[in-house]
Each structure stands twice: as structure tokens, then as C-alpha cells.
PDB file of N, CA and C in Angstrom:
ATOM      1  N   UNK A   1     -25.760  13.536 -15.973  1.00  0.00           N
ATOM      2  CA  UNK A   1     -24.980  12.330 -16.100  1.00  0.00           C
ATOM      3  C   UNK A   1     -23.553  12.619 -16.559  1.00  0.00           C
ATOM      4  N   UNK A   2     -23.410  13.277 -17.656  1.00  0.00           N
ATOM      5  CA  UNK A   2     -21.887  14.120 -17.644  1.00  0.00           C
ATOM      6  C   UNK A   2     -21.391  14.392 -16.971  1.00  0.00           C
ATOM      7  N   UNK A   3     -21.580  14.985 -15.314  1.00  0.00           N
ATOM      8  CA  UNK A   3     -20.345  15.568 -15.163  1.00  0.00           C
ATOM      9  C   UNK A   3     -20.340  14.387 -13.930  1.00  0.00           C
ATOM     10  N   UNK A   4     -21.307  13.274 -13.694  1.00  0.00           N
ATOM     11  CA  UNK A   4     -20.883  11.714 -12.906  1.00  0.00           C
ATOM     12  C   UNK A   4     -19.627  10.951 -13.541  1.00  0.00           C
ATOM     13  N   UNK A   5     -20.049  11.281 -14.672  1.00  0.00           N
ATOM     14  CA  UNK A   5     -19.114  10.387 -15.782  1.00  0.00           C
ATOM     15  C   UNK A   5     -17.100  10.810 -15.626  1.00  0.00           C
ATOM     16  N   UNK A   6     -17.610  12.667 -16.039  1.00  0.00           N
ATOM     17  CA  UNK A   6     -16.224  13.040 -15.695  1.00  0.00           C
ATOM     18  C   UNK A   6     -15.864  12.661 -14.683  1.00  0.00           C
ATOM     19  N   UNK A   7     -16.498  12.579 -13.418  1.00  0.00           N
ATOM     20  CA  UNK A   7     -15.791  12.636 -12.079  1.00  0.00           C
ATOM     21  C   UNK A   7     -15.263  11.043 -11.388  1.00  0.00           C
ATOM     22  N   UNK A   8     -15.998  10.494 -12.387  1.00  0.00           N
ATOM     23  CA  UNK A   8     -15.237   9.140 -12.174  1.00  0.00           C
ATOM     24  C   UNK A   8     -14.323   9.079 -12.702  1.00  0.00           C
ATOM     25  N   UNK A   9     -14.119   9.789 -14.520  1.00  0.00           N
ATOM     26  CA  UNK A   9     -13.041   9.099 -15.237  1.00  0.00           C
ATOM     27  C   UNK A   9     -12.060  10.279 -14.123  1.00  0.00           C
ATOM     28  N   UNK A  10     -11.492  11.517 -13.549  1.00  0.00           N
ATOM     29  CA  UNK A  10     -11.256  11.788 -12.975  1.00  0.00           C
ATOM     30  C   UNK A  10     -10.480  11.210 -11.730  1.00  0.00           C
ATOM     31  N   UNK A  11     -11.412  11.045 -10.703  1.00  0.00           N
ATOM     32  CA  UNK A  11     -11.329  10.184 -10.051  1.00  0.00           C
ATOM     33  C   UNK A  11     -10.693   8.853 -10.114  1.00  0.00           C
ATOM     34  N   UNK A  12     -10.483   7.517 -11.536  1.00  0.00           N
ATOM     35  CA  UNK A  12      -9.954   6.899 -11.912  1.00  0.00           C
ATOM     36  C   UNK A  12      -8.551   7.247 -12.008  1.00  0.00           C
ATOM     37  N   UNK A  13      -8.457   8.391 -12.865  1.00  0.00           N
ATOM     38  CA  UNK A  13      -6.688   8.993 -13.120  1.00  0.00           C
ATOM     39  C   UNK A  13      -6.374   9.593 -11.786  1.00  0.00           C
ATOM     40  N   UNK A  14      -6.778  10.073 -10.843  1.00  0.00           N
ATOM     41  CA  UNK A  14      -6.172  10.003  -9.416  1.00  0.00           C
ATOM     42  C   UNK A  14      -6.093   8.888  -8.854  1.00  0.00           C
ATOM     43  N   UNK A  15      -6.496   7.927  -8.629  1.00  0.00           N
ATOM     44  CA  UNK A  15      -6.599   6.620  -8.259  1.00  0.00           C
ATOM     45  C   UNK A  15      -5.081   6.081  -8.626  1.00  0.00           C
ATOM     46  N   UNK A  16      -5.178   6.104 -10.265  1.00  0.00           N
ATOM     47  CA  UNK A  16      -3.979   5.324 -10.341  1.00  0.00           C
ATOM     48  C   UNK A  16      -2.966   6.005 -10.401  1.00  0.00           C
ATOM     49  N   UNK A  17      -3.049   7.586 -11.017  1.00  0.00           N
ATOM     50  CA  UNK A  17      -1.858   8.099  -9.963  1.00  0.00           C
ATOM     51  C   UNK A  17      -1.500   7.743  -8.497  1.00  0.00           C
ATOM     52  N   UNK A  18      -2.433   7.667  -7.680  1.00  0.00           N
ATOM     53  CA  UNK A  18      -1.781   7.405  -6.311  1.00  0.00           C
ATOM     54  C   UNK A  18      -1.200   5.857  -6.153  1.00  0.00           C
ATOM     55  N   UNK A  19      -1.995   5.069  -6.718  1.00  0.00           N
ATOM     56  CA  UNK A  19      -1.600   3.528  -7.031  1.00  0.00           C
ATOM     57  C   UNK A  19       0.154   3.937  -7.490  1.00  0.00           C
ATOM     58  N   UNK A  20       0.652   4.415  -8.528  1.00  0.00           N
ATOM     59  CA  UNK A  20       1.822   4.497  -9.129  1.00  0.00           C
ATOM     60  C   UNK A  20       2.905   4.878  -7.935  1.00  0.00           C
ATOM     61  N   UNK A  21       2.141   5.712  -6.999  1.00  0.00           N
ATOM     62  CA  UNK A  21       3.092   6.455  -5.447  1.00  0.00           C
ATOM     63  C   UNK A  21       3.378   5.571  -4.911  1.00  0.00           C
ATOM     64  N   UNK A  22       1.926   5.183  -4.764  1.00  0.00           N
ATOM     65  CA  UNK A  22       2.534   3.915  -3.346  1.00  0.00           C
ATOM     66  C   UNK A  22       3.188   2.661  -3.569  1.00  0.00           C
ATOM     67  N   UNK A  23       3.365   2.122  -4.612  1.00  0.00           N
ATOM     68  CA  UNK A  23       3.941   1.259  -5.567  1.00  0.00           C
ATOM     69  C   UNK A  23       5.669   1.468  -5.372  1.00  0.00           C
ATOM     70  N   UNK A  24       5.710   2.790  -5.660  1.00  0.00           N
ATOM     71  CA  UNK A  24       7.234   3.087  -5.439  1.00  0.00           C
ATOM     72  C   UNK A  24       7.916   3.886  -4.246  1.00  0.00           C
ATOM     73  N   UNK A  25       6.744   4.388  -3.627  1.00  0.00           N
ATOM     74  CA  UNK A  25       7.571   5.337  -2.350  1.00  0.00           C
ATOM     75  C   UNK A  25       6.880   4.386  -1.215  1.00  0.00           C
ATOM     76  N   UNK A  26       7.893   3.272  -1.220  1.00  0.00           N
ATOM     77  CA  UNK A  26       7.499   2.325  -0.068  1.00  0.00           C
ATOM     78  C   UNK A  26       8.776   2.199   1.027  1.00  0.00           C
ATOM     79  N   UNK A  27       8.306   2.089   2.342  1.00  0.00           N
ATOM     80  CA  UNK A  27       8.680   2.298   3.727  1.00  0.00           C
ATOM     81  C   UNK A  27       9.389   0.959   3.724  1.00  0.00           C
ATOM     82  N   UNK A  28      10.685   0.927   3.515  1.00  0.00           N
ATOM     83  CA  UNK A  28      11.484  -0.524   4.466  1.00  0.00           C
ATOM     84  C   UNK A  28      11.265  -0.619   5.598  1.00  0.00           C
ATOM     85  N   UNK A  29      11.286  -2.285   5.827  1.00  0.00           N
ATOM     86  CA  UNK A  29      10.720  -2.622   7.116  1.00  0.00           C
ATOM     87  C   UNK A  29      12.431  -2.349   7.890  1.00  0.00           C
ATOM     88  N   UNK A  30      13.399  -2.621   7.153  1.00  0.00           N
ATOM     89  CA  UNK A  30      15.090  -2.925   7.730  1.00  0.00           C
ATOM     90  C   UNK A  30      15.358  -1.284   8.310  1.00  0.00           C
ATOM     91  N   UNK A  31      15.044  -0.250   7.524  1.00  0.00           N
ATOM     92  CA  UNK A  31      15.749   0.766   7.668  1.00  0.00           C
ATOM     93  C   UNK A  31      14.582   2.149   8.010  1.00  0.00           C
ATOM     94  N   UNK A  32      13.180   1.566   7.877  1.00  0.00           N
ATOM     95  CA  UNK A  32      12.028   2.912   7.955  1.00  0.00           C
ATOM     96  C   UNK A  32      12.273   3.920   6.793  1.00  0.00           C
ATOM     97  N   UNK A  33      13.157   3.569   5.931  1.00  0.00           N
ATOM     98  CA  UNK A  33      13.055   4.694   5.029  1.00  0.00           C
ATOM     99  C   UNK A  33      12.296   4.557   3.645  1.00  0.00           C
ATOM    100  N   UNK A  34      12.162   5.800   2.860  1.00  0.00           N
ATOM    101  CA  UNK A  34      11.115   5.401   1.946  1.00  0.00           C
ATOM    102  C   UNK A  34      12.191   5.059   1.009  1.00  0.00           C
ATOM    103  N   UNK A  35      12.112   3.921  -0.170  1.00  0.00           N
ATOM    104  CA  UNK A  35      12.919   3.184  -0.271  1.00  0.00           C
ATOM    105  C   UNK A  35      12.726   3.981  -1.867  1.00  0.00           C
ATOM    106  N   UNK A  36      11.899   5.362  -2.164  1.00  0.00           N
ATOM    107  CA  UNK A  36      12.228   6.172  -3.310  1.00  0.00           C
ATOM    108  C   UNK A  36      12.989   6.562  -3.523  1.00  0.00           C
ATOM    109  N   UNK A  37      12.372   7.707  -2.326  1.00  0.00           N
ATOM    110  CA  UNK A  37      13.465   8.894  -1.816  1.00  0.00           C
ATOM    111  C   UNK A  37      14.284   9.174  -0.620  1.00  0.00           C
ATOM    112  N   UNK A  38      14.136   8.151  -0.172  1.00  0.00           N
ATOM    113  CA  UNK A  38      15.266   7.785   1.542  1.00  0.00           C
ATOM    114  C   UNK A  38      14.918   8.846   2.142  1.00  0.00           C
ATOM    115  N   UNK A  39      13.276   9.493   2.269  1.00  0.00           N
ATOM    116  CA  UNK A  39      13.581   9.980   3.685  1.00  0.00           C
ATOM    117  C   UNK A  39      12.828   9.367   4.703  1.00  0.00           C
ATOM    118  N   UNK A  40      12.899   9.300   6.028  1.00  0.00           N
ATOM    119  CA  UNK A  40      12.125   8.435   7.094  1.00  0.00           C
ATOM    120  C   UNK A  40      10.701   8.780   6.889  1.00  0.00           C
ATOM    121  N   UNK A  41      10.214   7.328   6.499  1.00  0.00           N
ATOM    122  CA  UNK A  41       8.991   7.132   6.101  1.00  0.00           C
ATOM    123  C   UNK A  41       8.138   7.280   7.002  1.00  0.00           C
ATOM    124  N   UNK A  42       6.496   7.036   6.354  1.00  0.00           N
ATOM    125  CA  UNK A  42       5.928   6.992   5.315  1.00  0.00           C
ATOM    126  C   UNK A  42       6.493   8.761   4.542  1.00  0.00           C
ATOM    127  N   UNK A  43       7.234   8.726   3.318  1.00  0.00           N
ATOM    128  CA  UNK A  43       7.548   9.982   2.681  1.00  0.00           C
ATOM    129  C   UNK A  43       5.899  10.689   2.958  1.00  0.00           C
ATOM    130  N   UNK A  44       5.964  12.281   2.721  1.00  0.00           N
ATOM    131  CA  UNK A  44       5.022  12.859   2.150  1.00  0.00           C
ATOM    132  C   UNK A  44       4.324  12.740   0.763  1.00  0.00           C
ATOM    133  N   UNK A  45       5.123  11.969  -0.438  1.00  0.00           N
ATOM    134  CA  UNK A  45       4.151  11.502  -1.322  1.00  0.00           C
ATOM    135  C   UNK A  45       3.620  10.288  -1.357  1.00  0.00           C
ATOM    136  N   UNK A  46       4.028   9.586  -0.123  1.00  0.00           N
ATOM    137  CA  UNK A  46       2.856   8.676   0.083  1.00  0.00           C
ATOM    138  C   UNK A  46       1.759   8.759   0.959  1.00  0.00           C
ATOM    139  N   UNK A  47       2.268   9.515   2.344  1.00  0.00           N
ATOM    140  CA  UNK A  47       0.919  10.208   2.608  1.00  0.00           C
ATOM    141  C   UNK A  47      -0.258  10.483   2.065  1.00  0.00           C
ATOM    142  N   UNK A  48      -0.062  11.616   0.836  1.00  0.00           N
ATOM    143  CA  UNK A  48      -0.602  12.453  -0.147  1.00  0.00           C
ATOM    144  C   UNK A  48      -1.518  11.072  -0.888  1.00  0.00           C
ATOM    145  N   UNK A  49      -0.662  10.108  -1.223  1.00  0.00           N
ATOM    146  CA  UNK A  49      -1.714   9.211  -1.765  1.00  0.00           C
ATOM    147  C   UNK A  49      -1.838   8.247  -1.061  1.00  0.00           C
ATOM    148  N   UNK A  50      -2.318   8.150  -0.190  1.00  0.00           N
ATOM    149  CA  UNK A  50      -2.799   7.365   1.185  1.00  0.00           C
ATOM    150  C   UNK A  50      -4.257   8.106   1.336  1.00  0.00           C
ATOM    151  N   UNK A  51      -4.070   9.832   1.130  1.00  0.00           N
ATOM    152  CA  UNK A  51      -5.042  10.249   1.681  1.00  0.00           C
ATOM    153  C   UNK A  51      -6.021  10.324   0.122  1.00  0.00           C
ATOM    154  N   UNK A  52      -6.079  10.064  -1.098  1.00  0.00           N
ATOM    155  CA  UNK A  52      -6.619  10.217  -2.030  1.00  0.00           C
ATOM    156  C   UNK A  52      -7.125   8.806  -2.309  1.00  0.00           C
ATOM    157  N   UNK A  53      -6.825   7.855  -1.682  1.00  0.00           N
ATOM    158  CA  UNK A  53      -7.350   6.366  -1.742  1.00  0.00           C
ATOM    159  C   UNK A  53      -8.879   6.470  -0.337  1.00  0.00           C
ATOM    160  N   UNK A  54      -8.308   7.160   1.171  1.00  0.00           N
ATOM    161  CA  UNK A  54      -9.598   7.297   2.067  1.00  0.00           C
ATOM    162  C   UNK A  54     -10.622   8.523   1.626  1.00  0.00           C
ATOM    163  N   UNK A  55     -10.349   9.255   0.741  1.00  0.00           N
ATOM    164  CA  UNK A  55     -11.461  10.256   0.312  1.00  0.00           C
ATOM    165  C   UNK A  55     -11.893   9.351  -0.450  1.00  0.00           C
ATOM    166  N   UNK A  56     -12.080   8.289  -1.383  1.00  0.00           N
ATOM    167  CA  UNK A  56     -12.211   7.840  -2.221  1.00  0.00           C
ATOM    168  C   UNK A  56     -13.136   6.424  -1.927  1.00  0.00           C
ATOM    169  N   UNK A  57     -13.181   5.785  -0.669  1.00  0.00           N
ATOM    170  CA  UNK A  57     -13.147   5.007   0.109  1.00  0.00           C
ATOM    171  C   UNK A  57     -12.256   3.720  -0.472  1.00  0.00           C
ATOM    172  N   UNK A  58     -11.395   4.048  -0.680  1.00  0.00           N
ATOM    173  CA  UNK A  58     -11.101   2.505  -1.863  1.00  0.00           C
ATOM    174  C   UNK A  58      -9.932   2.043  -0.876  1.00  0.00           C
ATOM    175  N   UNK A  59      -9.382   0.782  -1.511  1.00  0.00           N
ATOM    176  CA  UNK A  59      -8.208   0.346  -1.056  1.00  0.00           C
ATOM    177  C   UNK A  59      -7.308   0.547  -2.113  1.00  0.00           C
ATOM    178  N   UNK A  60      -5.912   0.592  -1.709  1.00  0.00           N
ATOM    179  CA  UNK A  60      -4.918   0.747  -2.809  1.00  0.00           C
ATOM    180  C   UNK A  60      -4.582  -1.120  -2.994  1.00  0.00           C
ATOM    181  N   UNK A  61      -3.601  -1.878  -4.301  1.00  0.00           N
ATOM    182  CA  UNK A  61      -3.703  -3.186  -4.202  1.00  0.00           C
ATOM    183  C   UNK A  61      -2.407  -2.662  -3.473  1.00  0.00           C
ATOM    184  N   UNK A  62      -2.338  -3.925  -2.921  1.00  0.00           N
ATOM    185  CA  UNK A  62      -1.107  -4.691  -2.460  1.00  0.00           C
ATOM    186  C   UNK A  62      -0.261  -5.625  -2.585  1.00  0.00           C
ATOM    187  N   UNK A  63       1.354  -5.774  -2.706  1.00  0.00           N
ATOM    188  CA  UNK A  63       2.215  -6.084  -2.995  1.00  0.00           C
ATOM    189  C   UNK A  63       2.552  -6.791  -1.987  1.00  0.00           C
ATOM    190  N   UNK A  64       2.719  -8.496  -1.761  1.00  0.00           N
ATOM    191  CA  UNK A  64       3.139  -9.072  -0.722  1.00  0.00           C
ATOM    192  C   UNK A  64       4.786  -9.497  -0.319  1.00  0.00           C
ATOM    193  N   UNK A  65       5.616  -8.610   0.537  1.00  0.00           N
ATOM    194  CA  UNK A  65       7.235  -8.618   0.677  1.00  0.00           C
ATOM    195  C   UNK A  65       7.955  -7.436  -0.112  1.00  0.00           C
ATOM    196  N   UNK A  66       6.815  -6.541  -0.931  1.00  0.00           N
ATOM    197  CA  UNK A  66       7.667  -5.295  -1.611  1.00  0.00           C
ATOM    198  C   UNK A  66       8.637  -4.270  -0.027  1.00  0.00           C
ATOM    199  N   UNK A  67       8.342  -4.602   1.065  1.00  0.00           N
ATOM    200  CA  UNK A  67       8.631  -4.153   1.724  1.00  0.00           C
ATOM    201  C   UNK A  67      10.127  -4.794   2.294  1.00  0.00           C
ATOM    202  N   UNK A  68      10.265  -6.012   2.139  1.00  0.00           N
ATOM    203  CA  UNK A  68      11.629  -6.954   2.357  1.00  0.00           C
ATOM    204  C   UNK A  68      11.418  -7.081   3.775  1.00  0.00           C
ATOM    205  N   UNK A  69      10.511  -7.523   4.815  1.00  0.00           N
ATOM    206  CA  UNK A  69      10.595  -7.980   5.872  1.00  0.00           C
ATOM    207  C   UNK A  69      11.895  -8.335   6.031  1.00  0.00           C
ATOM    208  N   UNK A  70      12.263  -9.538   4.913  1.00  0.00           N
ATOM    209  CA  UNK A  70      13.400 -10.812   5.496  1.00  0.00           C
ATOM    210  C   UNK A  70      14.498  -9.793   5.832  1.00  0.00           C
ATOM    211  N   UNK A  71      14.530  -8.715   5.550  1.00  0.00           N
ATOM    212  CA  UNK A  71      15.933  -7.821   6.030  1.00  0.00           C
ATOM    213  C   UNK A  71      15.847  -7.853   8.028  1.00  0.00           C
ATOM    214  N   UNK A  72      14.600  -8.107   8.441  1.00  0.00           N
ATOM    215  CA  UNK A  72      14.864  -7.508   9.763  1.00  0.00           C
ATOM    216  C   UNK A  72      14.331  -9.023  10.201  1.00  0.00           C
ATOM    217  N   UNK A  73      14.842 -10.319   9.461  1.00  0.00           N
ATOM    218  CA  UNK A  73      14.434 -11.490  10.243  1.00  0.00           C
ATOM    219  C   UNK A  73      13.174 -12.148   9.591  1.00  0.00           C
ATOM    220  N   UNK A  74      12.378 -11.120   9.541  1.00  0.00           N
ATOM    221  CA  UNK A  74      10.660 -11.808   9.662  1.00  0.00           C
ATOM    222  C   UNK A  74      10.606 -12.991   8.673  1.00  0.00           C
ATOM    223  N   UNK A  75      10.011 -13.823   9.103  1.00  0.00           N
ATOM    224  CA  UNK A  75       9.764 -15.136   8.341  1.00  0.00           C
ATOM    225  C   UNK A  75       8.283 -15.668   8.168  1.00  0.00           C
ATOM    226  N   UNK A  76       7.863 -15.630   7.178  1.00  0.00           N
ATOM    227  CA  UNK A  76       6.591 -16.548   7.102  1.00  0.00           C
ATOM    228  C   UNK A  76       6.240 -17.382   8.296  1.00  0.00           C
ATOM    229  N   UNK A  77       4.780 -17.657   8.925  1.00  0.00           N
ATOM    230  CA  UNK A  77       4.714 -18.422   9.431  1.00  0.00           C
ATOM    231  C   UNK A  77       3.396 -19.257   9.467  1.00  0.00           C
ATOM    232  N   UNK A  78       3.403 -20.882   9.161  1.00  0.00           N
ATOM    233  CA  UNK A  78       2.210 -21.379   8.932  1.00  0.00           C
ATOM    234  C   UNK A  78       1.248 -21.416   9.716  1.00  0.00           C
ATOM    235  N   UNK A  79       0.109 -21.282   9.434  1.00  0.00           N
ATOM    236  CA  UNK A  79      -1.079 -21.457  10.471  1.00  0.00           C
ATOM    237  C   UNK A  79      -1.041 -22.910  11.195  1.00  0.00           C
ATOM    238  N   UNK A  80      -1.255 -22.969  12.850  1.00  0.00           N
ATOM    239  CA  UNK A  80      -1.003 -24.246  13.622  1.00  0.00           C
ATOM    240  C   UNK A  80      -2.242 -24.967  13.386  1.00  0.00           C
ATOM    241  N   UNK A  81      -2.319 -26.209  13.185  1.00  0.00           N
ATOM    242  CA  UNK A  81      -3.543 -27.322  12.993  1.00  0.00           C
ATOM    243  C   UNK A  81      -4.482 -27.182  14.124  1.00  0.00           C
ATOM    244  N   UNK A  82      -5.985 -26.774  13.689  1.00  0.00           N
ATOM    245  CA  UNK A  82      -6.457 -27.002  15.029  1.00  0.00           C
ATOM    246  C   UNK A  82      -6.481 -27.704  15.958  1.00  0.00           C
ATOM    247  N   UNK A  83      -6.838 -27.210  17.200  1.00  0.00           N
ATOM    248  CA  UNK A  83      -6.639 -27.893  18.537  1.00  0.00           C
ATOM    249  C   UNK A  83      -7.918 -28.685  18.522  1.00  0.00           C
ATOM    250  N   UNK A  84      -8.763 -28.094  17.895  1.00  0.00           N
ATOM    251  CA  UNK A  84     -10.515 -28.910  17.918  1.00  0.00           C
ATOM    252  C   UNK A  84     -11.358 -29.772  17.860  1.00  0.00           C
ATOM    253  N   UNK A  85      -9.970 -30.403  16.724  1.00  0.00           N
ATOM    254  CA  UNK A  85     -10.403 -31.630  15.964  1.00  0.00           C
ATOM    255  C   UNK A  85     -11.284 -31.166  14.792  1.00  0.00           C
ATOM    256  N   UNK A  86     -11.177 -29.892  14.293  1.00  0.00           N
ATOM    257  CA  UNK A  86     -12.407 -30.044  12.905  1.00  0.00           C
ATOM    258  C   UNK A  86     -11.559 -29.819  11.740  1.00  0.00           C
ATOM    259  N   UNK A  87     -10.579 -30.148  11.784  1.00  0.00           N
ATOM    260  CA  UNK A  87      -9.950 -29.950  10.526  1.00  0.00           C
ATOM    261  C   UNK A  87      -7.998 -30.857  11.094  1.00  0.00           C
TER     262      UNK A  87
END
């Protein structure tokens, strides 16, 4: 049971290390660059923790507009009322 235990708490501190990457080495939608370290994205340290979230099977959370769509236009758009009549 010890060394389950380590490998989660482990596993946890990689986790949110990679959480902390992708948080900040994020890809503009305006320019493709990683908006850390400006080079044409996805950088290699987000790769790196891209790939430590699918060994892991997890999802990383997500940040909705950390990316700034509105630079290249994109606009919200509401869902159309059904055609069906059920709502």
C-alpha cells in the first residue's frame, strides 16, 4: 500500500506541475504563439505537459477565453431555439 500511496502523492505533484504549464504556456488564437515564451505554438513545455496529463488519463481544467479568441474576431454564439417545438 506504500508505494500506491507514494505514486499517487507523486503523480499529484506532476499533475499540478503540468496544470501550472499549461496555465501559462498558452497558444494565441491572434498570433499561434505561445503567449510565455513566443515561440510558435503549442511550445515544447506544453507539449511535455499535455503528454503527462494522457499517461495519466486525466484532463487538465480549463480556462474559458485565456486564449483571446476576440483578437481574431471570434464571438460567442447562442444556441438557435429549436425547430421542433420541444422547447
Amino acid at each position: 500500500m506504500t508505494a500506491t500511496t507514494y505514486y499517487a502523492e507523486t503523480a499529484d505533484r506532476q499533475l499540478s506541475e503540468a496544470q501550472r504549464i499549461l496555465d501559462r504556456h498558452i497558444t494565441s488564437s491572434a498570433t499561434g504563439r505561445c503567449m510565455e515564451c513566443g515561440t510558435l505554438g503549442p511550445c515544447h513545455k506544453r507539449e511535455n505537459a499535455v503528454v503527462i496529463f494522457s499517461r495519466t488519463l486525466r484532463l487538465p481544467r480549463r480556462q474559458p477565453g485565456v486564449t483571446r479568441p476576440e483578437l481574431v474576431g471570434a464571438r460567442r454564439v447562442c444556441e438557435p431555439e429549436s425547430s421542433y417545438g420541444f422547447g
